[in-house]
N, C-alpha and C. Protein backbone atom coordinates (compact mmCIF):
# COMPACT_ATOMS: atom_id res chain seq x y z
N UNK A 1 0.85 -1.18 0.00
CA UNK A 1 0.00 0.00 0.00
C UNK A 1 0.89 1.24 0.00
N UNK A 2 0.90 2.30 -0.74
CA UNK A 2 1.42 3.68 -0.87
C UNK A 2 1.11 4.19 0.59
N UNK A 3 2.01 5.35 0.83
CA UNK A 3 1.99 6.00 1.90
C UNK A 3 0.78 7.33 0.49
N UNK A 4 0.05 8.47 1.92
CA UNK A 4 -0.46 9.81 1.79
C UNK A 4 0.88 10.26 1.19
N UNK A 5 0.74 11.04 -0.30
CA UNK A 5 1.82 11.68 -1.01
C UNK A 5 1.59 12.90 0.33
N UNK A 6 0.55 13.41 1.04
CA UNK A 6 1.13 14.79 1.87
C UNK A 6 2.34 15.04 3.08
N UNK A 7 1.53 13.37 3.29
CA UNK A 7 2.46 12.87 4.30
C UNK A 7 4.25 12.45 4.12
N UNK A 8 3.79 11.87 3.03
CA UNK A 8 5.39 11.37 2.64
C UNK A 8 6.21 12.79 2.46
N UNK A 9 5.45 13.52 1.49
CA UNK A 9 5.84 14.60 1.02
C UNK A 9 6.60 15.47 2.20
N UNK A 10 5.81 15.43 3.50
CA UNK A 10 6.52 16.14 4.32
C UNK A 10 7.19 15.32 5.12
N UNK A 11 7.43 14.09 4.86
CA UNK A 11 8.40 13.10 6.12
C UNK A 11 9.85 13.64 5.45
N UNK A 12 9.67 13.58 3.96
CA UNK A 12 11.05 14.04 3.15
C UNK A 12 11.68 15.60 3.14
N UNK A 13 10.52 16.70 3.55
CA UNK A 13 11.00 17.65 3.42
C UNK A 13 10.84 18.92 4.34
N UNK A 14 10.54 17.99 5.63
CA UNK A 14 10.68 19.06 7.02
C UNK A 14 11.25 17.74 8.02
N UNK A 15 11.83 19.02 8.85
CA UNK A 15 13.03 18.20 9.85
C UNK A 15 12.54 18.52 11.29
N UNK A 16 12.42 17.29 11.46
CA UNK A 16 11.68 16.95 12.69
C UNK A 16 12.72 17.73 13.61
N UNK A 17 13.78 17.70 13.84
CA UNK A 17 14.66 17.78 14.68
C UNK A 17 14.85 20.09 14.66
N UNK A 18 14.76 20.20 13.72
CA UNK A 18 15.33 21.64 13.63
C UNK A 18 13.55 22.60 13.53
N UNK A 19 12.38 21.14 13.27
CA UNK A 19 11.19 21.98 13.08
C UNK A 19 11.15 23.18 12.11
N UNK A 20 11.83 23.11 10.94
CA UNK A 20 11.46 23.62 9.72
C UNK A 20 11.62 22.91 8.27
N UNK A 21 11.05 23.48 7.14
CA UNK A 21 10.94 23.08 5.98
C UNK A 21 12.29 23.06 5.76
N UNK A 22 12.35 22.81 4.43
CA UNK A 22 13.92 22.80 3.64
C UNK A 22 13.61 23.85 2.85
N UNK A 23 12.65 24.47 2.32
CA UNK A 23 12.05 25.92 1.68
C UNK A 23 11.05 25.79 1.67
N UNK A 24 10.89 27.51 1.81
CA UNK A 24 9.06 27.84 2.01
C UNK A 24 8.20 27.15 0.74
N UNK A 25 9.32 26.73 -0.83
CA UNK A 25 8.54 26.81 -1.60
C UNK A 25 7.96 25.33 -0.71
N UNK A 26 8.91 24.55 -0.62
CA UNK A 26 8.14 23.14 -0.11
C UNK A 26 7.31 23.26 0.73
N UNK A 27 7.15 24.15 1.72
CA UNK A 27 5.55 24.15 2.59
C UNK A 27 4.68 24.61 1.91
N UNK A 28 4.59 25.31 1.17
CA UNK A 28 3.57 25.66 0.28
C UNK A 28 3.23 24.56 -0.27
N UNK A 29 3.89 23.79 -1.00
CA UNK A 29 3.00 22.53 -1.73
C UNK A 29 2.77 21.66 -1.11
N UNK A 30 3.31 21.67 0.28
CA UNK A 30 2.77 20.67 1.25
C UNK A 30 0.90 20.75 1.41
N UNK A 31 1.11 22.42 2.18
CA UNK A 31 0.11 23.55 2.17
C UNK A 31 -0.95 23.09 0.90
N UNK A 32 -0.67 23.30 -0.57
CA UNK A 32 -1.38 23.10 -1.56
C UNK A 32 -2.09 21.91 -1.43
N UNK A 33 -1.31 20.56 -1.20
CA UNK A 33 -1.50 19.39 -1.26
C UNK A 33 -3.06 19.03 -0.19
N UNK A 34 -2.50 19.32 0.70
CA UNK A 34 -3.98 19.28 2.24
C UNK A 34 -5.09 19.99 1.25
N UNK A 35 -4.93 21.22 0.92
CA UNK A 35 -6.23 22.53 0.35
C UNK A 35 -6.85 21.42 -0.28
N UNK A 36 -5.94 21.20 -1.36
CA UNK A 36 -6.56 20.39 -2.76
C UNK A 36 -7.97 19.00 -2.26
N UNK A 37 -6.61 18.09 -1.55
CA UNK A 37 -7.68 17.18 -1.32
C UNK A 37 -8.62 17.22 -0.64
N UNK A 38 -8.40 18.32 0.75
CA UNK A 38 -9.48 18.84 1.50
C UNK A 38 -11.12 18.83 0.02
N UNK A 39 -10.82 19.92 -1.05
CA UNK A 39 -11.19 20.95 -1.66
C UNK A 39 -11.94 20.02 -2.05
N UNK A 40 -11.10 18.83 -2.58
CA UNK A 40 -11.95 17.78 -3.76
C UNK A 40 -12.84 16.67 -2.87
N UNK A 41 -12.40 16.62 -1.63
CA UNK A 41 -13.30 15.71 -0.89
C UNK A 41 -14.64 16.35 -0.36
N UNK A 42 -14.82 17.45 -0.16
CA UNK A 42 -15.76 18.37 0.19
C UNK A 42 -16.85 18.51 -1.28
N UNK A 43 -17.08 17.59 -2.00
CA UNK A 43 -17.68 17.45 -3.47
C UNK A 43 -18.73 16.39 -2.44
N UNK A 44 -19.97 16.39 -2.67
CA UNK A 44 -20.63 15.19 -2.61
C UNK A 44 -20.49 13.72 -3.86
N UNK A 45 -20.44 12.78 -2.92
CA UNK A 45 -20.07 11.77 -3.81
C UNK A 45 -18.72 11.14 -4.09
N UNK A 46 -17.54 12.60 -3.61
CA UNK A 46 -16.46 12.65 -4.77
C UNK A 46 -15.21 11.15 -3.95
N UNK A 47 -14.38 10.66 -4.71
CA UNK A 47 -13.55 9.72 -4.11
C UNK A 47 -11.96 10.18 -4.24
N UNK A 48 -11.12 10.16 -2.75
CA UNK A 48 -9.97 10.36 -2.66
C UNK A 48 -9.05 10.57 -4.42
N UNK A 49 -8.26 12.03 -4.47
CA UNK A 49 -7.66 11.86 -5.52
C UNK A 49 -6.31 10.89 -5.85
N UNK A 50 -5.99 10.13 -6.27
CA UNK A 50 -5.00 9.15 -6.21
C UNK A 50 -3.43 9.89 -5.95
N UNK A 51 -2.42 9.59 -5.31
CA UNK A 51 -1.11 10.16 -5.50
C UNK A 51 -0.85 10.74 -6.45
N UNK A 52 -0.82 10.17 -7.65
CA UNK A 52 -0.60 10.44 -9.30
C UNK A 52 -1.06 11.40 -9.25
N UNK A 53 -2.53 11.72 -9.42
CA UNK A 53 -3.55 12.74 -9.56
C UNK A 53 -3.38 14.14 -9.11
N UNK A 54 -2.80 14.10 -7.30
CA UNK A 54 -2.62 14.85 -6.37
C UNK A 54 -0.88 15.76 -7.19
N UNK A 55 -0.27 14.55 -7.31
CA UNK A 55 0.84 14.91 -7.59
C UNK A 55 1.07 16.21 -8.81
N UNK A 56 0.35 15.47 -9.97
CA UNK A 56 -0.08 16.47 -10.95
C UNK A 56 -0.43 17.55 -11.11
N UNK A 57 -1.73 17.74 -10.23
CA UNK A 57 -2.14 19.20 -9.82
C UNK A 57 -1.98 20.27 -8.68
N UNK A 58 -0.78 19.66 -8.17
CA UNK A 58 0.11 20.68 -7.30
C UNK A 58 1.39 20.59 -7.45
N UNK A 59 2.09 19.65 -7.79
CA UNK A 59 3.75 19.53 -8.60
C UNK A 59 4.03 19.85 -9.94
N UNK A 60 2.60 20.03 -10.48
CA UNK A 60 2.94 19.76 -12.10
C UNK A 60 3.94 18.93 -12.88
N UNK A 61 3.13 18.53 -13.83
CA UNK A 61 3.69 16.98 -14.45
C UNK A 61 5.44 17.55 -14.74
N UNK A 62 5.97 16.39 -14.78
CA UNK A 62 6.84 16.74 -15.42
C UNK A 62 7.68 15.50 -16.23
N UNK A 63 8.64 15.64 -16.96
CA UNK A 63 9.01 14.36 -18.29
C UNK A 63 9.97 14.09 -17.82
N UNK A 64 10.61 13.27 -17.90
CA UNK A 64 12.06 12.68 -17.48
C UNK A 64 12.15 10.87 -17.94
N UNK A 65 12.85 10.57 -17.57
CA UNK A 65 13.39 9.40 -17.43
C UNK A 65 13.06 8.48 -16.85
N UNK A 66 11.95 7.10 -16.52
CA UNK A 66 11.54 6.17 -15.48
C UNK A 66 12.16 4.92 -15.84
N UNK A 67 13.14 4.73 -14.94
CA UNK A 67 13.83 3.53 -14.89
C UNK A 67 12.94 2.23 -15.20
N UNK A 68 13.70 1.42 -16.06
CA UNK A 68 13.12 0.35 -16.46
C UNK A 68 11.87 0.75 -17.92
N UNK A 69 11.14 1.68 -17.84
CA UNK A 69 9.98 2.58 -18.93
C UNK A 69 10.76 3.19 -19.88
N UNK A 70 12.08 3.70 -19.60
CA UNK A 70 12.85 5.05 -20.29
C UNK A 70 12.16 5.98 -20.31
N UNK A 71 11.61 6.83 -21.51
CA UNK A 71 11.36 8.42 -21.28
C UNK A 71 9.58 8.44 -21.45
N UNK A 72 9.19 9.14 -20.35
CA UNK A 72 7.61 9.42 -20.51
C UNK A 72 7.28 10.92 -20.16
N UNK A 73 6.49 11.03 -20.75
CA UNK A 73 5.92 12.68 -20.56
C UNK A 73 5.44 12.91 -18.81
């Protein structure tokens, strides 16, 4: 089972020990990440957005290289 991308997101990029981000930009998309799914679960009916999904519309996609796939958009 996947971990919460918000969660993971911030196990990787705030420090427990010093109690800050690594940059504001990263609390902000932490920040974004909670709004969003908050935003989209507050829909009647609506079902959790997947990691992928979440990822997309607050990281924006991006292309590179996936090991083992080679190059995907």
């Amino acid at each position: 089972m996947l971990p919460d991308l918000a969660e993971f997101y911030k196990e990787t990029h705030y420090n427990e020990v010093t109690h800050e981000w690594i940059s504001s930009e990263a609390q902000a998309h932490y920040q974004n990440m909670i709004q969003t799914q908050a935003d989209h679960l507050s829909q009647p009916g609506s079902i959790p957005l997947t990691a992928e999904e979440l990822s997309i519309k607050v990281l924006k996609p991006k292309s590179g290289y996936v090991k083992g796939l080679g190059m995907r958009p």
